[in-house]
C-alpha atoms as a PDB file:
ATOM      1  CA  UNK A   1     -69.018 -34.009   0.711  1.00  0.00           C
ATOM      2  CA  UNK A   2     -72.763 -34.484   0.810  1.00  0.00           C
ATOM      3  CA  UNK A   3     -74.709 -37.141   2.122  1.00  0.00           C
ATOM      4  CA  UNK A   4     -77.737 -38.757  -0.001  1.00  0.00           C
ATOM      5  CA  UNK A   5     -80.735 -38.608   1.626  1.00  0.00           C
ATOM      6  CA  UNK A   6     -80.049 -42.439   2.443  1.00  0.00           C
ATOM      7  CA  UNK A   7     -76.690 -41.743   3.764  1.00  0.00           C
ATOM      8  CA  UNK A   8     -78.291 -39.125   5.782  1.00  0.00           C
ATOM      9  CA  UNK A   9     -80.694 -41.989   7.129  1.00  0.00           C
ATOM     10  CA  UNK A  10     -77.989 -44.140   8.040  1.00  0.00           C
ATOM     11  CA  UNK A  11     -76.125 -41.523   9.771  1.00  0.00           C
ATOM     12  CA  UNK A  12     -79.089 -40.517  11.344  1.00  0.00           C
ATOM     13  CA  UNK A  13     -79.945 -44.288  12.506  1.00  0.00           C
ATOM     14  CA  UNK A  14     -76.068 -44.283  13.906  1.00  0.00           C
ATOM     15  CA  UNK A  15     -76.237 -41.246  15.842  1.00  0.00           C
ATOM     16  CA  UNK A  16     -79.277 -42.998  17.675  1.00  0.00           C
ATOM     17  CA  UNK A  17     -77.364 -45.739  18.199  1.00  0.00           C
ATOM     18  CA  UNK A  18     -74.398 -44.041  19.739  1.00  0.00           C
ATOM     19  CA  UNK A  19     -76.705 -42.411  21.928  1.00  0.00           C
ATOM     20  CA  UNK A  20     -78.960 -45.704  23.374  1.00  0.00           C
ATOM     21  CA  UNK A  21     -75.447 -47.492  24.209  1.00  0.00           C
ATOM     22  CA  UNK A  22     -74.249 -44.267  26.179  1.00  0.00           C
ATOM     23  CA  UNK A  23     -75.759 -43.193  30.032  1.00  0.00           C
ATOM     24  CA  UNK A  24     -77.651 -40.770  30.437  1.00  0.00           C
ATOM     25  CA  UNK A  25     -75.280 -38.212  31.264  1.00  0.00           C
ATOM     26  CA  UNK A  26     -73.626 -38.360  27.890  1.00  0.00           C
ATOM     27  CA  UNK A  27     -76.187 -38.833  25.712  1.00  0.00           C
ATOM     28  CA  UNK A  28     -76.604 -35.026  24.512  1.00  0.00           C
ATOM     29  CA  UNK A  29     -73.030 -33.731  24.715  1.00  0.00           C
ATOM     30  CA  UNK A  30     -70.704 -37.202  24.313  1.00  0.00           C
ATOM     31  CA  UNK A  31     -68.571 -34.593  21.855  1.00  0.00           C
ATOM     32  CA  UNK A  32     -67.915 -32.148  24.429  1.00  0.00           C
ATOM     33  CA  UNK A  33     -66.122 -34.950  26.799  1.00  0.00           C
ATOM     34  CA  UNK A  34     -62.489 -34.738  26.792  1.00  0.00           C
ATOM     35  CA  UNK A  35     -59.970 -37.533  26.727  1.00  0.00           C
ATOM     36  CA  UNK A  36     -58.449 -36.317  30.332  1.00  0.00           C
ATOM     37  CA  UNK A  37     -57.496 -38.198  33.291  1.00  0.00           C
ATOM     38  CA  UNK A  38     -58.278 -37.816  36.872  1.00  0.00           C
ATOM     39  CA  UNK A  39     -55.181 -39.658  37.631  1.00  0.00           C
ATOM     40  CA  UNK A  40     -54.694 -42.857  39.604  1.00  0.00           C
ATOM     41  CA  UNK A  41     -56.507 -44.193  42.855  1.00  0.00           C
ATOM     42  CA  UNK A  42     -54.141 -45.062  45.413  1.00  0.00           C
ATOM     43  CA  UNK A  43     -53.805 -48.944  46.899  1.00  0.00           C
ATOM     44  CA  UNK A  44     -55.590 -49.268  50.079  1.00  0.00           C
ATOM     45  CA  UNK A  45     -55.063 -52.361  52.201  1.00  0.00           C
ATOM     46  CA  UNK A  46     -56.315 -54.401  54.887  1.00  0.00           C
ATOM     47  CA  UNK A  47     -54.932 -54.956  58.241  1.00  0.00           C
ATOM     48  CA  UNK A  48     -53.570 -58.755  56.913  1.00  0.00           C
ATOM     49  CA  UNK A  49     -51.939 -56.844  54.010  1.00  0.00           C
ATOM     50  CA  UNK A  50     -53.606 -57.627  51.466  1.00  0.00           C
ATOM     51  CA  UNK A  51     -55.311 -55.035  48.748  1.00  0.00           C
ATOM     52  CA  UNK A  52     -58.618 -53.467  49.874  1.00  0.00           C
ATOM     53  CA  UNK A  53     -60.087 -53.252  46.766  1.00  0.00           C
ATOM     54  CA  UNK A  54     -63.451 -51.976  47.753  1.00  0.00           C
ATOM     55  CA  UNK A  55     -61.899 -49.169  49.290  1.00  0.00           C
ATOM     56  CA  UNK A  56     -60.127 -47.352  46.497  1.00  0.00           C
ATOM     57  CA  UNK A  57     -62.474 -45.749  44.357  1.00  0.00           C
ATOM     58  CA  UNK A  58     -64.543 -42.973  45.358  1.00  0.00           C
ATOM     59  CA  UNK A  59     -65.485 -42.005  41.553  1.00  0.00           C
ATOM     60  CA  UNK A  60     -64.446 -42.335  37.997  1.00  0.00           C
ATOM     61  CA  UNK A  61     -63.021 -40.956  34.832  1.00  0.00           C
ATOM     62  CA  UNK A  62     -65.279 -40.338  32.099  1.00  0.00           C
ATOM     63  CA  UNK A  63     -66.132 -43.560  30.155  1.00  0.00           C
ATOM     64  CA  UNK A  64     -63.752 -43.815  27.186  1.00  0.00           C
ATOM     65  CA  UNK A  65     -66.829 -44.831  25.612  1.00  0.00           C
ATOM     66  CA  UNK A  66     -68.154 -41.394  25.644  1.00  0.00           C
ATOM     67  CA  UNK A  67     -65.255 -39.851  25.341  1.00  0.00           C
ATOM     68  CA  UNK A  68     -62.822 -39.991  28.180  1.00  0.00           C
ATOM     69  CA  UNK A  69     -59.279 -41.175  28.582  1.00  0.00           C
ATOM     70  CA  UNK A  70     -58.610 -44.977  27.921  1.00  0.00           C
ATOM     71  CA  UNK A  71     -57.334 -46.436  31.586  1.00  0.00           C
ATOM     72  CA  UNK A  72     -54.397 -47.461  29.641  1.00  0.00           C
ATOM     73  CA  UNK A  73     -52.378 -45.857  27.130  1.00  0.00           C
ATOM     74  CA  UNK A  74     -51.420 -49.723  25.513  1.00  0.00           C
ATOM     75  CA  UNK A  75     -53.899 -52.881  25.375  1.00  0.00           C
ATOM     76  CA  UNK A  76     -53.665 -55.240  28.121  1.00  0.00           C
ATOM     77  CA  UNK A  77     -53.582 -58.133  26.743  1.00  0.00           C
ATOM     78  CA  UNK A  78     -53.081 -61.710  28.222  1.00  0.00           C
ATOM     79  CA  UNK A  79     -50.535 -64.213  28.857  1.00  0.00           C
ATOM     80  CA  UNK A  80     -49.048 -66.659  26.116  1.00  0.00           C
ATOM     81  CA  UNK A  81     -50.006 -70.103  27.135  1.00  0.00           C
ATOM     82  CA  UNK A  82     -46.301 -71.183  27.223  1.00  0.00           C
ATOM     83  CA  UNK A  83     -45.219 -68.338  29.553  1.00  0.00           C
ATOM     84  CA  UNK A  84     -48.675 -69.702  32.000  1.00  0.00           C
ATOM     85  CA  UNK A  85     -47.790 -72.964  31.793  1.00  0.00           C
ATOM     86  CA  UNK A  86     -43.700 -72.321  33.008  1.00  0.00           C
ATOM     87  CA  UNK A  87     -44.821 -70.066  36.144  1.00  0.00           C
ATOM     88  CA  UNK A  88     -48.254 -72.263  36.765  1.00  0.00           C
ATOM     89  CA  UNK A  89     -47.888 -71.000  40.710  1.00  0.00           C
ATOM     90  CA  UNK A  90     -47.701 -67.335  39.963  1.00  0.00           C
ATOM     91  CA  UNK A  91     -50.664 -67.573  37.389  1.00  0.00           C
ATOM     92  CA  UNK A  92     -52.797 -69.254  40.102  1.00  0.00           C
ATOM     93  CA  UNK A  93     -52.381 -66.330  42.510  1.00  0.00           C
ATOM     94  CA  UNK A  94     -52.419 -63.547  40.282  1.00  0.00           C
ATOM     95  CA  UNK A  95     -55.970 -65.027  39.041  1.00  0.00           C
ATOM     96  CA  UNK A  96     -56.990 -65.040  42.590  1.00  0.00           C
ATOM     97  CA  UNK A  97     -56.060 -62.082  43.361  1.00  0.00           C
ATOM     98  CA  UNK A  98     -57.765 -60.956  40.307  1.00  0.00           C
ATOM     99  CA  UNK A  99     -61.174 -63.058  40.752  1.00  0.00           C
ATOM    100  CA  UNK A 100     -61.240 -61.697  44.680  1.00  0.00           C
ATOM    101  CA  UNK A 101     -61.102 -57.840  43.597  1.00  0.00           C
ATOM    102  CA  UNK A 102     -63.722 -58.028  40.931  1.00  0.00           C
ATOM    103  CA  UNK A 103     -65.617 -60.082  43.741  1.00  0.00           C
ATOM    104  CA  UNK A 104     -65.299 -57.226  45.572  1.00  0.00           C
ATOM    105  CA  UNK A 105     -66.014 -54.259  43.806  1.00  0.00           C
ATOM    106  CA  UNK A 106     -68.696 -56.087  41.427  1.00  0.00           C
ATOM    107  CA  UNK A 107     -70.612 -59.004  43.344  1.00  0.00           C
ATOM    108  CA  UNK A 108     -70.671 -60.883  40.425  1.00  0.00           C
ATOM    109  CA  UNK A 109     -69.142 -64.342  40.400  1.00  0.00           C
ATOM    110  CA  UNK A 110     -65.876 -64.477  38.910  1.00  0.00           C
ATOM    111  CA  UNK A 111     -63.539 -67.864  37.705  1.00  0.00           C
ATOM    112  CA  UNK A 112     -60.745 -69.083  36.392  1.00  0.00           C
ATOM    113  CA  UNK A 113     -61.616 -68.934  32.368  1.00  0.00           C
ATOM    114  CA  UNK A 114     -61.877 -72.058  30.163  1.00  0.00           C
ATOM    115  CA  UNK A 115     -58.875 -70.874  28.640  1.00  0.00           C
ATOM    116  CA  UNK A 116     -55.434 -70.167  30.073  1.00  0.00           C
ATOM    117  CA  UNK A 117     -54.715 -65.983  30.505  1.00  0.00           C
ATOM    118  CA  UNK A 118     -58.449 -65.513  31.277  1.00  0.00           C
ATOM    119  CA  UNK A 119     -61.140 -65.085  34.314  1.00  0.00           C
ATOM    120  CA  UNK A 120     -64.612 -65.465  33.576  1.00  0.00           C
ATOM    121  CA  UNK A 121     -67.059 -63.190  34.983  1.00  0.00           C
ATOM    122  CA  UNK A 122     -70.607 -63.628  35.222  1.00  0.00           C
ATOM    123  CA  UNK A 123     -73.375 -60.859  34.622  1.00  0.00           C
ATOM    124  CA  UNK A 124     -76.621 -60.742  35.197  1.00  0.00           C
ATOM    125  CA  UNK A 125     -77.753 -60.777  31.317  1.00  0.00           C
ATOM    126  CA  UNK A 126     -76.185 -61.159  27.986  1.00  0.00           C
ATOM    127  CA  UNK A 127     -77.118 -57.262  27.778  1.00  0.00           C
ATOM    128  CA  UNK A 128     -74.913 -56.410  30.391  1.00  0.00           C
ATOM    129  CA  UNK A 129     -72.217 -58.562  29.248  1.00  0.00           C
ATOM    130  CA  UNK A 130     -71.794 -57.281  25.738  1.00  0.00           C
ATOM    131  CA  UNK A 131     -72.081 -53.590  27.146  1.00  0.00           C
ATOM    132  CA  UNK A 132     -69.496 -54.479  29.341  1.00  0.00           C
ATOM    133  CA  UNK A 133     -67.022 -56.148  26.908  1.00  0.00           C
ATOM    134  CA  UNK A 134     -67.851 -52.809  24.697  1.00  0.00           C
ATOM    135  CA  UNK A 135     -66.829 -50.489  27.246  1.00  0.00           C
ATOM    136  CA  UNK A 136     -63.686 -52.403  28.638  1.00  0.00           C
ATOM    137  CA  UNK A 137     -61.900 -53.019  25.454  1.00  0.00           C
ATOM    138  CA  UNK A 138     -62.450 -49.254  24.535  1.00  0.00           C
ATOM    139  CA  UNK A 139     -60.263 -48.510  28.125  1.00  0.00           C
ATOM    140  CA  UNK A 140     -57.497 -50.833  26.106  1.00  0.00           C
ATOM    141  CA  UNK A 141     -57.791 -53.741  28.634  1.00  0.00           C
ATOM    142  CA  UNK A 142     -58.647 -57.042  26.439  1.00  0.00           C
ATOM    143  CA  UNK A 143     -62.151 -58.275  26.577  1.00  0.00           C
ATOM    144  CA  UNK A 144     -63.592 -61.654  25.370  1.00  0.00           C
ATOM    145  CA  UNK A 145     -67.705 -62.149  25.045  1.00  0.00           C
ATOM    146  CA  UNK A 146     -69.784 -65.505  25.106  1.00  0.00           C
ATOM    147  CA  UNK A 147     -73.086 -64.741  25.986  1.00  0.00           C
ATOM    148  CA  UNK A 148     -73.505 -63.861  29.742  1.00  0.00           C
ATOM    149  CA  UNK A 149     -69.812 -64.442  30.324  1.00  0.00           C
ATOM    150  CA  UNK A 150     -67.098 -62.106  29.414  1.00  0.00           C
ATOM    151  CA  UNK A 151     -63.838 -63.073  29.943  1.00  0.00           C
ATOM    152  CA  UNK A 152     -60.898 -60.576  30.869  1.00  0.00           C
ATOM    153  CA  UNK A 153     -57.051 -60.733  30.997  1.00  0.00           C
ATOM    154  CA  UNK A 154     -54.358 -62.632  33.389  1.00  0.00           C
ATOM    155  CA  UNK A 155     -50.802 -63.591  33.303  1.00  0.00           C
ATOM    156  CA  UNK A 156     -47.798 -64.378  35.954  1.00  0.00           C
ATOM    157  CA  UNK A 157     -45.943 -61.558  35.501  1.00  0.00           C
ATOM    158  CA  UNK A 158     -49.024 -59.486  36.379  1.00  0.00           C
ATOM    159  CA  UNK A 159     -48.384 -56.851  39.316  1.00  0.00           C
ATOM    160  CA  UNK A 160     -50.442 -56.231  41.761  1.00  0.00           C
ATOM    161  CA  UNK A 161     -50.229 -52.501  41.519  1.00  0.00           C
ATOM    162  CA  UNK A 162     -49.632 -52.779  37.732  1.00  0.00           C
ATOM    163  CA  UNK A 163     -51.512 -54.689  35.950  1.00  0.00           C
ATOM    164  CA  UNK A 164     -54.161 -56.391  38.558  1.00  0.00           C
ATOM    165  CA  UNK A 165     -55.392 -53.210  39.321  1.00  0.00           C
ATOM    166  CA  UNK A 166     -56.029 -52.268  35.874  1.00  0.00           C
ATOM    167  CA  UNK A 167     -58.188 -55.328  35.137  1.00  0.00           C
ATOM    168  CA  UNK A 168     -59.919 -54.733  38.707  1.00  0.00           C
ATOM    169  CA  UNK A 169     -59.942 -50.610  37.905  1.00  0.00           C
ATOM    170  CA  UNK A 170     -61.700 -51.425  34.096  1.00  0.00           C
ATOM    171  CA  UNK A 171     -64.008 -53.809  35.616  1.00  0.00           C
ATOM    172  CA  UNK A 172     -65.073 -51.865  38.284  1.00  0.00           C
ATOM    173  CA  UNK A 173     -65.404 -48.378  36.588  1.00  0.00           C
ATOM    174  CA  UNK A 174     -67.583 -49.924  33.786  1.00  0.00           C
ATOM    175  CA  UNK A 175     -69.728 -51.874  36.217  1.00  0.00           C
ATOM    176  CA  UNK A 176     -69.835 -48.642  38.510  1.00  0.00           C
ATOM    177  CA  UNK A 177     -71.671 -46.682  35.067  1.00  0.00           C
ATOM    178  CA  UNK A 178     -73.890 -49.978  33.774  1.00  0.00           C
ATOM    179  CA  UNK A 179     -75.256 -50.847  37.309  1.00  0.00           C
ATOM    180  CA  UNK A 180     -75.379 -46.722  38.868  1.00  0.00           C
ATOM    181  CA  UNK A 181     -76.278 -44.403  35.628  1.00  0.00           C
ATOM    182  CA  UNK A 182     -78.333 -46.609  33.422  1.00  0.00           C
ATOM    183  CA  UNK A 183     -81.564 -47.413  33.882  1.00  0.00           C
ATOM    184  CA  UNK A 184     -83.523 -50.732  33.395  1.00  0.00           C
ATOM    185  CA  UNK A 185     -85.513 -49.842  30.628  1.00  0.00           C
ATOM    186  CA  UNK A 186     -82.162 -48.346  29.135  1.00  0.00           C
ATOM    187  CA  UNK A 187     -80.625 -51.754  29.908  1.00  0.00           C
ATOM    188  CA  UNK A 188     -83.029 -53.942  27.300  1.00  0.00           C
ATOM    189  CA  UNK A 189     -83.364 -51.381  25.129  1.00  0.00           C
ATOM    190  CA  UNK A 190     -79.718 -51.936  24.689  1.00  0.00           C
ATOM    191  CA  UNK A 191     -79.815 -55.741  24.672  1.00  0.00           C
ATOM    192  CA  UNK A 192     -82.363 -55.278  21.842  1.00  0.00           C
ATOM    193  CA  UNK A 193     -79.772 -53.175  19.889  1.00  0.00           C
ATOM    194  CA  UNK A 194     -77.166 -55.864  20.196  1.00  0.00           C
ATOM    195  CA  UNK A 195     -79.080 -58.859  19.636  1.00  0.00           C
ATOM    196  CA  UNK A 196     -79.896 -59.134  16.246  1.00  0.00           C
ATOM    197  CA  UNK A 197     -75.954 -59.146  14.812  1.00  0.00           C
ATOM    198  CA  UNK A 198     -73.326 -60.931  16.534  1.00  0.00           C
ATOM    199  CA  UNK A 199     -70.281 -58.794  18.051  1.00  0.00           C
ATOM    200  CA  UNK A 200     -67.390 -58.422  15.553  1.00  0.00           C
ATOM    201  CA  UNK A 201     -64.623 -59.023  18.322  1.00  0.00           C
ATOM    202  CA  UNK A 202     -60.932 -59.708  17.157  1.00  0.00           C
ATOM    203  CA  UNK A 203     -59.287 -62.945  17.624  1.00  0.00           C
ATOM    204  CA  UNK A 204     -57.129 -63.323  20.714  1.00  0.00           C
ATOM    205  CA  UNK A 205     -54.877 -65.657  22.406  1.00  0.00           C
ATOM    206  CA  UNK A 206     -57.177 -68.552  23.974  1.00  0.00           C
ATOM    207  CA  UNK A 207     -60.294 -67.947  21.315  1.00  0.00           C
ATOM    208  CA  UNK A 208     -59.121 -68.973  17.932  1.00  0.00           C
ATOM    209  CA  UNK A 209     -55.855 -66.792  17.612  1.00  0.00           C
ATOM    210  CA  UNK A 210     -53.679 -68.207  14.922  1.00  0.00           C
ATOM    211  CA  UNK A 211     -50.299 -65.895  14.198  1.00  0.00           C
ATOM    212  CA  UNK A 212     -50.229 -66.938  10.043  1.00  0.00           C
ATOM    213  CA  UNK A 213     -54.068 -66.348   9.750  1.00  0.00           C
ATOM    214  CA  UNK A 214     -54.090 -63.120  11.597  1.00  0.00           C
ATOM    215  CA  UNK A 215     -50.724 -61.346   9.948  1.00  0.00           C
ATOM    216  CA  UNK A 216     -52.308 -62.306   6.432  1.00  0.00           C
ATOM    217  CA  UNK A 217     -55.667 -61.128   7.229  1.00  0.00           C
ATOM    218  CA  UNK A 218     -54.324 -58.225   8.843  1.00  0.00           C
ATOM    219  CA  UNK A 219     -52.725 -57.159   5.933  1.00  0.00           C
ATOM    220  CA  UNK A 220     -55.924 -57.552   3.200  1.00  0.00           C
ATOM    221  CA  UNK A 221     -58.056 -55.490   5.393  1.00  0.00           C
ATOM    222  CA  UNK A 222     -55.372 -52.624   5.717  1.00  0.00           C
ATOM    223  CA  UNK A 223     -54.901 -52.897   1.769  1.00  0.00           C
ATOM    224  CA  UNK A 224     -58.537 -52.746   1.418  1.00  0.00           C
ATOM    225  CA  UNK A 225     -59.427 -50.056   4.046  1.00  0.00           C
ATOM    226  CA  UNK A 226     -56.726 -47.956   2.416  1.00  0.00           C
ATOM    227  CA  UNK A 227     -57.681 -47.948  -1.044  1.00  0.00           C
ATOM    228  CA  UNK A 228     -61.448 -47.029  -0.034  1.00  0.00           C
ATOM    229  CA  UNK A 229     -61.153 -44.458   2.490  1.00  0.00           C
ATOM    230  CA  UNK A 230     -57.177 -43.507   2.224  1.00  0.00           C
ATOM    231  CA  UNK A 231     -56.312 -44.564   5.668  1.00  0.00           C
ATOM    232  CA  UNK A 232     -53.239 -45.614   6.327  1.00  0.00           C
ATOM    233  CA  UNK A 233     -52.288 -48.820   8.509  1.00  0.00           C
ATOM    234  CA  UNK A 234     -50.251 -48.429  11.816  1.00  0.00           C
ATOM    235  CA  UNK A 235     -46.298 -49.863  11.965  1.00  0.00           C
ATOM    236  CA  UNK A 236     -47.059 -50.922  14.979  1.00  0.00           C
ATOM    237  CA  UNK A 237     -49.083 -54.878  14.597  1.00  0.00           C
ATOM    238  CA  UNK A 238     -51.139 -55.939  18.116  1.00  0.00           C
ATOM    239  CA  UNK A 239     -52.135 -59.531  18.086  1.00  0.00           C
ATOM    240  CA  UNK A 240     -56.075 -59.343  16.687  1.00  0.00           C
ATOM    241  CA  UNK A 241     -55.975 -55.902  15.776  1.00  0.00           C
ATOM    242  CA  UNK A 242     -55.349 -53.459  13.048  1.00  0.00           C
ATOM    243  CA  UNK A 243     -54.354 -50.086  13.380  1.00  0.00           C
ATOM    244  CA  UNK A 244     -55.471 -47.230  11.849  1.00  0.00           C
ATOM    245  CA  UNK A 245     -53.911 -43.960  11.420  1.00  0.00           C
ATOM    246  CA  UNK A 246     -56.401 -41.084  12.174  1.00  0.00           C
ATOM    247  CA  UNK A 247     -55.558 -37.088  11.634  1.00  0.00           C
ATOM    248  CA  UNK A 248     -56.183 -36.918  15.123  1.00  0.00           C
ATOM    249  CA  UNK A 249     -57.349 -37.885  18.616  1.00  0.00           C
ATOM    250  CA  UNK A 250     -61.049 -36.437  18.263  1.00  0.00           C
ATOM    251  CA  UNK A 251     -61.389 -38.564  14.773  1.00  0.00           C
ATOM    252  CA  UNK A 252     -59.952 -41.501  16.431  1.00  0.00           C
ATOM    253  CA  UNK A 253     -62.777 -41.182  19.209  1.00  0.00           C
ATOM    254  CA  UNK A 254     -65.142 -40.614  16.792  1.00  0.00           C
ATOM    255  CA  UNK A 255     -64.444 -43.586  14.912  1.00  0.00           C
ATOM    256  CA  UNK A 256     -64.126 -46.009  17.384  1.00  0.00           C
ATOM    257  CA  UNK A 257     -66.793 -44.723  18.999  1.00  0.00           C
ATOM    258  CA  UNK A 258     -69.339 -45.260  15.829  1.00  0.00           C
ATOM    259  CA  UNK A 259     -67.410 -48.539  15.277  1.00  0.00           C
ATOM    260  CA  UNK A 260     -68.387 -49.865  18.932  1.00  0.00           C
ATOM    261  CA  UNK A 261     -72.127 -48.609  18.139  1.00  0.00           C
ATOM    262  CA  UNK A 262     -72.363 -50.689  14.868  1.00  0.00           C
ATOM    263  CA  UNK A 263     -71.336 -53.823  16.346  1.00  0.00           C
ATOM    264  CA  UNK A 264     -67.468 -53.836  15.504  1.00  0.00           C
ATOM    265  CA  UNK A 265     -65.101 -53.543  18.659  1.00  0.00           C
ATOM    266  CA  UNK A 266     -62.525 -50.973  18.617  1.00  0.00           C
ATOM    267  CA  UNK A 267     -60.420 -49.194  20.464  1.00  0.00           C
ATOM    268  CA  UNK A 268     -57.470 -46.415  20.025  1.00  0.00           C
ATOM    269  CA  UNK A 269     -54.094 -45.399  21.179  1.00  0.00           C
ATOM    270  CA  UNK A 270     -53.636 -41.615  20.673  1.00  0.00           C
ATOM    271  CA  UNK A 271     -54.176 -40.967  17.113  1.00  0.00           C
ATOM    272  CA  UNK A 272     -54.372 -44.582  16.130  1.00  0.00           C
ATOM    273  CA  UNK A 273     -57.745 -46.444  15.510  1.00  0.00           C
ATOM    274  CA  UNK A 274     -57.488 -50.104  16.304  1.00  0.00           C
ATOM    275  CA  UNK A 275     -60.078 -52.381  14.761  1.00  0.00           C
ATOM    276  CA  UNK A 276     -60.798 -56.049  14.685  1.00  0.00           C
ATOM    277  CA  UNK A 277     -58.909 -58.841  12.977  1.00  0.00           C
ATOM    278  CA  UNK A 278     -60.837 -62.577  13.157  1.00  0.00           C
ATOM    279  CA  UNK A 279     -60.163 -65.055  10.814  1.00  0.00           C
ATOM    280  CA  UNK A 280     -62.962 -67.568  11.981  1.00  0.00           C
ATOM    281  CA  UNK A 281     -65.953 -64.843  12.251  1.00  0.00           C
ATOM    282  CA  UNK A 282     -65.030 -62.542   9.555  1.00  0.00           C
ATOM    283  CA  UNK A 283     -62.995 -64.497   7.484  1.00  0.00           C
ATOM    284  CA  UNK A 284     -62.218 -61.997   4.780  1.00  0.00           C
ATOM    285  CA  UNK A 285     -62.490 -58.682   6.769  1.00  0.00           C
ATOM    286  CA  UNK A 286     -65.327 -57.589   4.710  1.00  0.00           C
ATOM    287  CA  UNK A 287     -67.482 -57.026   7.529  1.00  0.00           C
ATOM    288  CA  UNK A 288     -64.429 -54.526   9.355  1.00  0.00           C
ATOM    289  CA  UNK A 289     -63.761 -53.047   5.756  1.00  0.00           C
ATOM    290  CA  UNK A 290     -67.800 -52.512   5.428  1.00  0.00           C
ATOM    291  CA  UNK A 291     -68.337 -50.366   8.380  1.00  0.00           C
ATOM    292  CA  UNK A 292     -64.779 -48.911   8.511  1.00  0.00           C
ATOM    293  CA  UNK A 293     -65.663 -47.474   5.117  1.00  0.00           C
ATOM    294  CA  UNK A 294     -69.252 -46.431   6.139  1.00  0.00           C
ATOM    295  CA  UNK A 295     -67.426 -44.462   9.313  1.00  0.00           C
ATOM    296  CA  UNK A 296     -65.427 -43.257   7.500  1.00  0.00           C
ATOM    297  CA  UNK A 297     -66.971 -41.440   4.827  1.00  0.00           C
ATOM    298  CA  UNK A 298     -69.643 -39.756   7.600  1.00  0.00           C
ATOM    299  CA  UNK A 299     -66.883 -38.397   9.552  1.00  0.00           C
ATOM    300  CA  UNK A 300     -65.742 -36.907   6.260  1.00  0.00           C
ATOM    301  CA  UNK A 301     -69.307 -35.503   5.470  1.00  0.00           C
ATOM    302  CA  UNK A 302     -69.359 -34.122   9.110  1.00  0.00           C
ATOM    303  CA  UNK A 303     -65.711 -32.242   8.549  1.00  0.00           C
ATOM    304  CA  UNK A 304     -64.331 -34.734  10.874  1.00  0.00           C
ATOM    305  CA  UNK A 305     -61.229 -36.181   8.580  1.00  0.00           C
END
């Protein structure tokens, strides 16, 4: 299948895109990186016991971003507000724990979030903080943005070794690439790229989540994304999310990676390309259906589905 010479424009203009939102490092070769892990850091800790976070990493997987394996196989996602609200001790020092590791391997402030099952975190620009959100959600931990202020995940039954160090891993690995491999021209030519449309981010528990709304929005987008493009919805429903079947795990990188680069979070689980379900921003999923379709019919052209 042939692209028209405004199609090829388009694809062209993506491409670019992909490539400004990526370091350096990645810019000329994001294909070649593969999906594999280094495996897991060990906990270090101090001499009163508790976790030296600041201690653990000595480097990183490959950004999923570009390429590289998601930190977790399934989305983090947080807390219901009931199950908060029964264990309201636990909560309060699993979101300490949280706010004192990103403290630690960020030095950016860090807070309980407006909403209950969140921390805010507080970057230096709205640049950073939509790169950020971008990059975190695409490692399959959940990710809120408002302006200079992303919000990530907490809950009581969170582990210290579990599920505390994947918020503090995410947070830390994508911080590591934004403030070490990017430069600051880089850095607002990026913010220029994302400020002119808003972020297409899914609606999640604490930000406008409602369970009716979502399952029959869900469900018009995956009619409508199948009919263009012939993909087929996932059996397996994520709160704010669709899923996508893909032929494979290099189309499912390739189309979340586009997606991410044309203002649409996504993310993936193997084979499965998980895009964003929101009610209250894109009431009628034409905006996911829009680009999906776009994706989708230049991974075709390129031999990719």
């Amino acid at each position: 299948m042939a692209l028209t010479s405004e199609d090829q424009r388009a694809y062209e203009a993506l491409e670019l895109r992909i490539k400004t939102i990526l370091p350096a490092e990645y810019q000329e070769h994001y294909e070649d990186v593969k999906p594999v892990s280094m495996g897991s850091a060990a906990l270090k800790y101090l001499l009163d016991g508790r976790v030296a976070w600041g201690e653990i990493w000595e480097s990183f997987c490959d950004l999923a971003m570009a390429g590289g394996p998601p930190h977790k196989g399934k989305l983090l996602q947080p807390a219901p507000q009931d199950e908060i609200y029964q264990q309201p001790d636990k909560y309060k020092k699993v979101v300490a724990e949280i706010c004192r590791g990103i403290r630690m391997v960020t030095d950016l402030a860090v807070n309980p979030g407006p909403a209950p099952g969140w921390v805010r975190v507080h970057c230096d620009s709205e640049a950073m903080a939509g790169w950020l959100v971008r990059a975190i959600v695409m490692e399959n931990v959940s990710a809120h943005c408002e302006r200079e202020l992303p919000a990530l995940p907490a809950g009581p039954a969170y582990r210290v070794e579990k599920e505390i160090k994947n918020v503090i891993t995410v947070i830390a690995k994508t911080t590591h690439y934004w403030s070490g491999h990017m430069w600051a021209a880089e850095k607002r030519v990026i913010g220029d790229l994302f400020a002119p449309d808003p972020l297409i981010q899914p609606a999640v528990l604490g930000f406008d989540f409602d369970a009716a709304a979502d399952q029959l929005l869900r469900g018009r987008i995956a009619a409508q994304i199948q009919t263009i493009t012939g993909l087929t919805p996932s059996d397996l429903p994520c709160n704010g999310w669709l899923g996508l079947n893909c032929p494979d795990v290099s189309a499912a990188i390739w189309m979340m990676r586009a997606m991410v680069a044309s203002n649409v979070l996504a993310r993936r689980e193997e084979t499965q390309l998980f895009v964003p379900v929101n009610p209250v921003t894109d009431p009628g999923g034409d905006s996911v259906v829009r680009v999906v379709s776009r994706i989708h019919a230049f991974a075709k052209a390129r031999s990719i589905f």
